[in-house]
PDB file of N, CA and C in Angstrom:
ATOM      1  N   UNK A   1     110.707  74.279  54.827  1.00  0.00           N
ATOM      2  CA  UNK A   1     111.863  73.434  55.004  1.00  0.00           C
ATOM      3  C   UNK A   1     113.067  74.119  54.358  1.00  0.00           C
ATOM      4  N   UNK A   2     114.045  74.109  54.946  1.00  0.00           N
ATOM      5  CA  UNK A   2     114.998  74.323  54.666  1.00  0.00           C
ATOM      6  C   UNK A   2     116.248  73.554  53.697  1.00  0.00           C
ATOM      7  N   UNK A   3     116.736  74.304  53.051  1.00  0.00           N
ATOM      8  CA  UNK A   3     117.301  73.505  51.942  1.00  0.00           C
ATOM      9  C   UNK A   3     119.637  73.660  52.254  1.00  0.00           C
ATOM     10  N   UNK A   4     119.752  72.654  53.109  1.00  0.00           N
ATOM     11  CA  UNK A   4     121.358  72.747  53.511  1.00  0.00           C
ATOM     12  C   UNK A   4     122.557  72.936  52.398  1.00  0.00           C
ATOM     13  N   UNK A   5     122.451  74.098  51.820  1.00  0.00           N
ATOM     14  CA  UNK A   5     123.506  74.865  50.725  1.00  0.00           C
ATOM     15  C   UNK A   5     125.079  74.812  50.968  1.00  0.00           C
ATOM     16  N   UNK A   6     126.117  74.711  50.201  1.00  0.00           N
ATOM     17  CA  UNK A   6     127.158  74.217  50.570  1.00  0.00           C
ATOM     18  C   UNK A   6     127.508  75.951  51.030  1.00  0.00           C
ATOM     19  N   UNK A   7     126.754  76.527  50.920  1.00  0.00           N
ATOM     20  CA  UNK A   7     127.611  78.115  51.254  1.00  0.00           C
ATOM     21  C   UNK A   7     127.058  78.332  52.949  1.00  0.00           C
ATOM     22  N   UNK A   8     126.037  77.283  53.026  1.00  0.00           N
ATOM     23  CA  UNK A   8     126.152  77.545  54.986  1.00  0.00           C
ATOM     24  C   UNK A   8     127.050  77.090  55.657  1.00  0.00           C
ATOM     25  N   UNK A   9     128.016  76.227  55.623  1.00  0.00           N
ATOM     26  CA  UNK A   9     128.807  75.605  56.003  1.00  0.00           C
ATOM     27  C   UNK A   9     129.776  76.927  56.793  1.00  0.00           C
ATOM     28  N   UNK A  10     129.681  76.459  57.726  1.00  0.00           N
ATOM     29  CA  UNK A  10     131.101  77.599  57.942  1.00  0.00           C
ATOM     30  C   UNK A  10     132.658  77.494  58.094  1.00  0.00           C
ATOM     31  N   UNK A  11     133.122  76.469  57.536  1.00  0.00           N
ATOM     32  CA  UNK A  11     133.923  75.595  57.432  1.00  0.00           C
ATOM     33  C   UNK A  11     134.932  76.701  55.986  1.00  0.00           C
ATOM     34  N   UNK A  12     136.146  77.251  55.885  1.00  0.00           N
ATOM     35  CA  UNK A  12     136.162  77.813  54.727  1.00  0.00           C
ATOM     36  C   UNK A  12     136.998  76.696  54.118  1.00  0.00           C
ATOM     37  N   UNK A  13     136.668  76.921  52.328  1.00  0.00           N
ATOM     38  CA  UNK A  13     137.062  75.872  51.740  1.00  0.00           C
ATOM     39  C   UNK A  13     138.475  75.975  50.988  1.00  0.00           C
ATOM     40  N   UNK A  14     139.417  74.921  50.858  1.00  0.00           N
ATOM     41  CA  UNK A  14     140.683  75.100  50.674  1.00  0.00           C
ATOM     42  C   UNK A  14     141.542  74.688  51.544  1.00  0.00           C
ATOM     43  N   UNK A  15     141.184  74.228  52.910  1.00  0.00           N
ATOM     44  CA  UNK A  15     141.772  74.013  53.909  1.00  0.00           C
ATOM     45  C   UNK A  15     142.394  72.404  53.846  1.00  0.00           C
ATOM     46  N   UNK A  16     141.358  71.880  53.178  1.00  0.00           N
ATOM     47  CA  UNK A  16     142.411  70.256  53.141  1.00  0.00           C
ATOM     48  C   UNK A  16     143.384  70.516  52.179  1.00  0.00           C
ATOM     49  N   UNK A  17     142.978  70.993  50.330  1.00  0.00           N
ATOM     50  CA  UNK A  17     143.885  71.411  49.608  1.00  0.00           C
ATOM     51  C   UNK A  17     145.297  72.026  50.203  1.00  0.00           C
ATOM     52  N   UNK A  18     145.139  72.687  51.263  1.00  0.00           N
ATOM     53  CA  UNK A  18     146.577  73.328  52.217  1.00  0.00           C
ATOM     54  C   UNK A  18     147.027  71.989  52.795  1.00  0.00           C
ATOM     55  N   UNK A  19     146.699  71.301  53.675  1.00  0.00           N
ATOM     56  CA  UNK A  19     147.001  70.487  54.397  1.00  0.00           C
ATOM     57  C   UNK A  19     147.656  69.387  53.636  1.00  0.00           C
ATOM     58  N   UNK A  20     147.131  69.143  52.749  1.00  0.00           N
ATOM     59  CA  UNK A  20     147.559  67.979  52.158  1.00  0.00           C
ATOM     60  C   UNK A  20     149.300  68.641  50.560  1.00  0.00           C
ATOM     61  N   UNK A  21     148.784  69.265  50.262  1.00  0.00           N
ATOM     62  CA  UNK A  21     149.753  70.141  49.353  1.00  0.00           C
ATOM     63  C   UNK A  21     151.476  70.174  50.559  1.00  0.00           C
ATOM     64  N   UNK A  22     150.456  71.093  51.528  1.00  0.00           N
ATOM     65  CA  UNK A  22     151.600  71.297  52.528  1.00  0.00           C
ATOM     66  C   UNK A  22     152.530  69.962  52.501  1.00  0.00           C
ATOM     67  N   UNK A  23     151.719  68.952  53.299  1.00  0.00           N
ATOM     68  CA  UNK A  23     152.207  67.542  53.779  1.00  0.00           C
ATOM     69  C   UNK A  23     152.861  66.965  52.794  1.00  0.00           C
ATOM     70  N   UNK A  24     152.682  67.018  51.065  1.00  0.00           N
ATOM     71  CA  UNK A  24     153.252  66.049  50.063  1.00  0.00           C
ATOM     72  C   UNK A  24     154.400  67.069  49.888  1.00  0.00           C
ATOM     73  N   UNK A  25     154.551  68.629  49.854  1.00  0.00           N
ATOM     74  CA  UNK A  25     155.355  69.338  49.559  1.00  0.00           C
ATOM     75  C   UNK A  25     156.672  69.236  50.568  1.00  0.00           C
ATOM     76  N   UNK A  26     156.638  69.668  51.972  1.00  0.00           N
ATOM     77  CA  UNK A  26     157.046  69.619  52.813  1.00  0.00           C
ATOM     78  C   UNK A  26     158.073  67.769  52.685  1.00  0.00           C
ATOM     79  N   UNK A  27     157.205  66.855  53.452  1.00  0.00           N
ATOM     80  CA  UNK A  27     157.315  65.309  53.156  1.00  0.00           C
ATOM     81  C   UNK A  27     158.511  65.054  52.194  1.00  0.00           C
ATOM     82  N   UNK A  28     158.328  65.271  50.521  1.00  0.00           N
ATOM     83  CA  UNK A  28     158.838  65.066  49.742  1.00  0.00           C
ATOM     84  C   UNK A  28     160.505  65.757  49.349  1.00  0.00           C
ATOM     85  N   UNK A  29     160.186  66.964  50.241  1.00  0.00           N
ATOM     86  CA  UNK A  29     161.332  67.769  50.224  1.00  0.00           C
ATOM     87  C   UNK A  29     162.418  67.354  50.656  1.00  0.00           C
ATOM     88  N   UNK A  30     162.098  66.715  51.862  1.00  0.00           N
ATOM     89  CA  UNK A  30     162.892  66.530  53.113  1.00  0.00           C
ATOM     90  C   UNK A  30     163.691  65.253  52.268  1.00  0.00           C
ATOM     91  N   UNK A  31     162.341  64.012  51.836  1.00  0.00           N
ATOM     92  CA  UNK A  31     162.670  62.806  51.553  1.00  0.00           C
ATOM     93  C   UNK A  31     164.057  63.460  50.229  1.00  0.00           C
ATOM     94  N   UNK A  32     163.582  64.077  49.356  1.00  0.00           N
ATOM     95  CA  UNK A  32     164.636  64.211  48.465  1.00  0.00           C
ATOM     96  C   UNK A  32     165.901  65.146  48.742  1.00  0.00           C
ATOM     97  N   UNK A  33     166.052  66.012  50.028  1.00  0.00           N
ATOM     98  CA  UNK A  33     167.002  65.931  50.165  1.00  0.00           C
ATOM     99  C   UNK A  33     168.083  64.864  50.704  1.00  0.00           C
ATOM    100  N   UNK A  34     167.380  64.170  51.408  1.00  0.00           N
ATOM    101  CA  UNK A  34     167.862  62.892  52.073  1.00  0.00           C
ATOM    102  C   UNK A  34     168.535  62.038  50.979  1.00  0.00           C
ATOM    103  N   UNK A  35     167.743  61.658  50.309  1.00  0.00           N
ATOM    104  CA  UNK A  35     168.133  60.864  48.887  1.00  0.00           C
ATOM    105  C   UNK A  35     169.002  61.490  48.248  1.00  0.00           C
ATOM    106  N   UNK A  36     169.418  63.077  48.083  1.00  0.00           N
ATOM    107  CA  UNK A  36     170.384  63.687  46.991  1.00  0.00           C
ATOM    108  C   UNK A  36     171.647  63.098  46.665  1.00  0.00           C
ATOM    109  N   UNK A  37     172.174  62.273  47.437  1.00  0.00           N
ATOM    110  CA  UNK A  37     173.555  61.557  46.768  1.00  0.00           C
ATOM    111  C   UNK A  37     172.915  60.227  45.574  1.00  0.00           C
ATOM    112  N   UNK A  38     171.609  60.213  45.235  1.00  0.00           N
ATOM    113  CA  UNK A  38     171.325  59.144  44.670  1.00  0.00           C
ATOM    114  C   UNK A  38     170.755  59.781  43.288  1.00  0.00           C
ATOM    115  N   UNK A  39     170.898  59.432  42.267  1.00  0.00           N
ATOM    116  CA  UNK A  39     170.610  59.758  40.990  1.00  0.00           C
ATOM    117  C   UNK A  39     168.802  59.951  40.964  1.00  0.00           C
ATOM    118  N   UNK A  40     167.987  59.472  42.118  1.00  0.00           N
ATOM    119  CA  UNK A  40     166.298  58.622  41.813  1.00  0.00           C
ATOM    120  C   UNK A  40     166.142  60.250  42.485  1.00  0.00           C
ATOM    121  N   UNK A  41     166.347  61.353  42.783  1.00  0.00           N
ATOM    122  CA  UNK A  41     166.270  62.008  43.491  1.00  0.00           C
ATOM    123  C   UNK A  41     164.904  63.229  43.019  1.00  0.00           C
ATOM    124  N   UNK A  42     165.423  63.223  41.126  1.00  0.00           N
ATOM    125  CA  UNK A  42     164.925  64.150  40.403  1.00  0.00           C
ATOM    126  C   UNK A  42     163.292  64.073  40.543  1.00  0.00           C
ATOM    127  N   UNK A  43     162.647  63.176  40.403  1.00  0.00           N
ATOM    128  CA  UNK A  43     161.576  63.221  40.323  1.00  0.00           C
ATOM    129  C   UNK A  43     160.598  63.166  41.242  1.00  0.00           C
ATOM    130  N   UNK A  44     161.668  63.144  42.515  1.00  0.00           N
ATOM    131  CA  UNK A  44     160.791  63.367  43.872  1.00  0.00           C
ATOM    132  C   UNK A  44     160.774  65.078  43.492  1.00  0.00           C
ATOM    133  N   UNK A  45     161.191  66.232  43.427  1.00  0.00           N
ATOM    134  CA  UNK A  45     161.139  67.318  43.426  1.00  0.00           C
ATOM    135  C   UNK A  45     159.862  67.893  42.178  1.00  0.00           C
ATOM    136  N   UNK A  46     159.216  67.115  41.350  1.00  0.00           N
ATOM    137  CA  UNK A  46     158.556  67.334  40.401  1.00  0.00           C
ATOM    138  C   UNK A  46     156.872  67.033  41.656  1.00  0.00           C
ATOM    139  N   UNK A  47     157.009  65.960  42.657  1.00  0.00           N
ATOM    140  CA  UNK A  47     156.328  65.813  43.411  1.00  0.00           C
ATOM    141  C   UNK A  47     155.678  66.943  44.454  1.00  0.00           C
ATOM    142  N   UNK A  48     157.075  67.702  44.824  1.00  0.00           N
ATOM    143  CA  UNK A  48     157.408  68.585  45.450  1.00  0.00           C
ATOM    144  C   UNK A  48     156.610  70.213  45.356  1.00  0.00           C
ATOM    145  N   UNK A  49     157.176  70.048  43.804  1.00  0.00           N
ATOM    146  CA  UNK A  49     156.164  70.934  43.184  1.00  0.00           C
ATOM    147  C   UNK A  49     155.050  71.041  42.760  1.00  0.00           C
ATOM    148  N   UNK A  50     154.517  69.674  42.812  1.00  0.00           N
ATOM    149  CA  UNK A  50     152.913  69.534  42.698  1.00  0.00           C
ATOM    150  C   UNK A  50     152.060  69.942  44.112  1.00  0.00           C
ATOM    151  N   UNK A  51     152.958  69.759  45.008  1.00  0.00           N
ATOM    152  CA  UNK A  51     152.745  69.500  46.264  1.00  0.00           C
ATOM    153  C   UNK A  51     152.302  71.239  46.779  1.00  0.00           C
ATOM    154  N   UNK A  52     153.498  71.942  46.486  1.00  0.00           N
ATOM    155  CA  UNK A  52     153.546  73.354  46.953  1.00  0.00           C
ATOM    156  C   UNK A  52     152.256  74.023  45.678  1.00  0.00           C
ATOM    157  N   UNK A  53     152.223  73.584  44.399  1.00  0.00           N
ATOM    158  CA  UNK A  53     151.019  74.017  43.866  1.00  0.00           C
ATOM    159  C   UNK A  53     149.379  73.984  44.693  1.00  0.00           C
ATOM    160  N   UNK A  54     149.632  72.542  44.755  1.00  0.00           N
ATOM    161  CA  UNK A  54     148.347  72.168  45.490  1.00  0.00           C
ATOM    162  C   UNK A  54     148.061  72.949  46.977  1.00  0.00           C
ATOM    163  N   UNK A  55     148.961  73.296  47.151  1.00  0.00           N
ATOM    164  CA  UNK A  55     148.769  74.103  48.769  1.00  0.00           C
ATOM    165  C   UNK A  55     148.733  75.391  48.350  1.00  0.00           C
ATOM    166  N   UNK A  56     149.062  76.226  47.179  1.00  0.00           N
ATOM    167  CA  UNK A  56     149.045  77.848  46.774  1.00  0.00           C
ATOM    168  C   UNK A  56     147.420  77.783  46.635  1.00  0.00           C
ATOM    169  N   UNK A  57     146.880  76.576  45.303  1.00  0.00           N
ATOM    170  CA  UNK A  57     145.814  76.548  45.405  1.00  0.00           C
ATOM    171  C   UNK A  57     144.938  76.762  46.725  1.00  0.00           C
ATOM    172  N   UNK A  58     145.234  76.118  47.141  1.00  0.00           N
ATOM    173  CA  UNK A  58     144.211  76.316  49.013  1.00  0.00           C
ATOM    174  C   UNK A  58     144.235  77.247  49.491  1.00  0.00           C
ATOM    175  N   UNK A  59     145.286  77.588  49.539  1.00  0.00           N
ATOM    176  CA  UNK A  59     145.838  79.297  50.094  1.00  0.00           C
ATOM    177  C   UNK A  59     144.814  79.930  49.242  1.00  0.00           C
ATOM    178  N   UNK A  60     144.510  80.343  48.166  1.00  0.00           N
ATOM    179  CA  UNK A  60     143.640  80.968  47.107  1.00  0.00           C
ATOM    180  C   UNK A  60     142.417  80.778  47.387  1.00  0.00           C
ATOM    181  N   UNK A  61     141.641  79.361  47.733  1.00  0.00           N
ATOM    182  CA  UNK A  61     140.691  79.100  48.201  1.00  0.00           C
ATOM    183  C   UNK A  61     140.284  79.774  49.283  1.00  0.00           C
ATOM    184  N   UNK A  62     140.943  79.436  50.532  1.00  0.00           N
ATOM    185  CA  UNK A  62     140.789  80.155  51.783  1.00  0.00           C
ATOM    186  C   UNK A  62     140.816  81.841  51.854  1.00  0.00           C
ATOM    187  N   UNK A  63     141.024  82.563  50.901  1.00  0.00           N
ATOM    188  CA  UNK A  63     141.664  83.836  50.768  1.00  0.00           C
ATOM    189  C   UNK A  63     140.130  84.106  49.986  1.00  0.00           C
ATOM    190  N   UNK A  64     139.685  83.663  49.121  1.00  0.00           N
ATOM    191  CA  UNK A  64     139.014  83.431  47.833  1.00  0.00           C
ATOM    192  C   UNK A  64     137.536  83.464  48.828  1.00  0.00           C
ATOM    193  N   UNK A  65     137.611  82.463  49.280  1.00  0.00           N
ATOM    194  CA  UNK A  65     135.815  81.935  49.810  1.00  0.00           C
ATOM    195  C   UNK A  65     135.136  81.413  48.695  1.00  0.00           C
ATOM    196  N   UNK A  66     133.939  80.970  49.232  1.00  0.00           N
ATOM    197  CA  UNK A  66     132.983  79.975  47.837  1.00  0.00           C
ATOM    198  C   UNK A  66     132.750  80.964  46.693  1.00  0.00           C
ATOM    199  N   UNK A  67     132.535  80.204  45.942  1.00  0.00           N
ATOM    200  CA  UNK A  67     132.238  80.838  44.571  1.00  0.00           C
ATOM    201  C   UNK A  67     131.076  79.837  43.905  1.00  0.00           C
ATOM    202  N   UNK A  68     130.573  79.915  42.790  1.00  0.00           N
ATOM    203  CA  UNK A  68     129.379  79.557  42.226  1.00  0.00           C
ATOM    204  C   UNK A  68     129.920  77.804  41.656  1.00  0.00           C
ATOM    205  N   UNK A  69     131.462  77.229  42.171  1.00  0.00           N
ATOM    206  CA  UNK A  69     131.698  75.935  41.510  1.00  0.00           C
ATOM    207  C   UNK A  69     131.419  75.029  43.048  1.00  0.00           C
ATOM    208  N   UNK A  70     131.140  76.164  44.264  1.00  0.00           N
ATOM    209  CA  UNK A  70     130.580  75.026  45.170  1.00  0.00           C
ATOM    210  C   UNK A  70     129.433  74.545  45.544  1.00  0.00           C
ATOM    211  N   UNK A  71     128.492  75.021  44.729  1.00  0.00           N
ATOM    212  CA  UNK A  71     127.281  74.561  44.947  1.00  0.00           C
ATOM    213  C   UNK A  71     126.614  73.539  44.616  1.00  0.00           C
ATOM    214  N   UNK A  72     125.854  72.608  45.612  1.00  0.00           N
ATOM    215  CA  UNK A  72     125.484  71.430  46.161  1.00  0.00           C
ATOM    216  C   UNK A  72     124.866  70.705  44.052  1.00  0.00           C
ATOM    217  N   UNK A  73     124.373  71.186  43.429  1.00  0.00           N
ATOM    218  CA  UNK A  73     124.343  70.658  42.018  1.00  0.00           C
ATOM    219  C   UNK A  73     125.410  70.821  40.960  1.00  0.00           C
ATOM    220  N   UNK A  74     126.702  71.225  41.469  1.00  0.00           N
ATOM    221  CA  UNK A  74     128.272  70.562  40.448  1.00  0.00           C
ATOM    222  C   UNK A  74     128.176  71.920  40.370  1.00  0.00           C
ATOM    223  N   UNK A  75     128.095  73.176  40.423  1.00  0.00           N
ATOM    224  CA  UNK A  75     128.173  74.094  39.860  1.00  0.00           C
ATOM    225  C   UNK A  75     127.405  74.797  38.809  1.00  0.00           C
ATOM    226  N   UNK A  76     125.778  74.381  38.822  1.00  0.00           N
ATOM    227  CA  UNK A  76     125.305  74.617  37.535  1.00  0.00           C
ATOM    228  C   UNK A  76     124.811  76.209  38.531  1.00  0.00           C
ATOM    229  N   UNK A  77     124.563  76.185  39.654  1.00  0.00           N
ATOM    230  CA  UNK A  77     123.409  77.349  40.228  1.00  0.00           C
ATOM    231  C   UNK A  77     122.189  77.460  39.435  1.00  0.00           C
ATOM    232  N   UNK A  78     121.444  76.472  40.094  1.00  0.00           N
ATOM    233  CA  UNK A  78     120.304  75.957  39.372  1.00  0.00           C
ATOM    234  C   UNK A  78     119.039  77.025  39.913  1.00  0.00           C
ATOM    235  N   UNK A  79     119.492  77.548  41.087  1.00  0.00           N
ATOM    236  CA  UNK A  79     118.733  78.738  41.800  1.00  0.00           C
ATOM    237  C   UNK A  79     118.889  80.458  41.227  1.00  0.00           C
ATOM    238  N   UNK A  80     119.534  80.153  40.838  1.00  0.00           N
ATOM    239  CA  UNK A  80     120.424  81.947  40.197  1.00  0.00           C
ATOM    240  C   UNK A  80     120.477  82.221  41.226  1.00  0.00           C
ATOM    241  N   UNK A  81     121.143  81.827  42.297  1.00  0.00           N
ATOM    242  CA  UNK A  81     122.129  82.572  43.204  1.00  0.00           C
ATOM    243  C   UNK A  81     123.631  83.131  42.786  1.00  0.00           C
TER     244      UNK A  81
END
């Protein structure tokens, strides 16, 4: 029997981290330029930058491929793979 390892997947990982980084980065940008005549503006851009972090991350991921923190028991590699 076969045992379904998160490294068969062929799916590469990082790709929602992009998508979603992208979407709050992008999203938030727009919204706070829109808002810039309004003082509430500042802390949409702190968003902004969480946003474009979270998507470098993914980018890194996808670039990166799995590593020993994706495996199906939290990361211990209980197999010594």
């Amino acid at each position: 029997m076969q045992e379904n390892q998160a490294g068969k997947s062929s799916h590469r990982p990082g790709l929602w981290l992009m998508v979603v980084g992208g979407l709050l980065a992008v999203g938030f940008a727009i919204y706070a330029v829109l808002a810039a005549p309004d003082s509430t503006s500042g802390p949409l851009w702190i968003v902004v930058g969480w946003g474009a972090l979270v998507f470098l991350y993914g980018l890194y991921r996808m670039i990166r491929g799995r590593s020993s923190i994706d495996h199906r028991a939290g990361g211990t590699d209980a197999n010594g793979m």
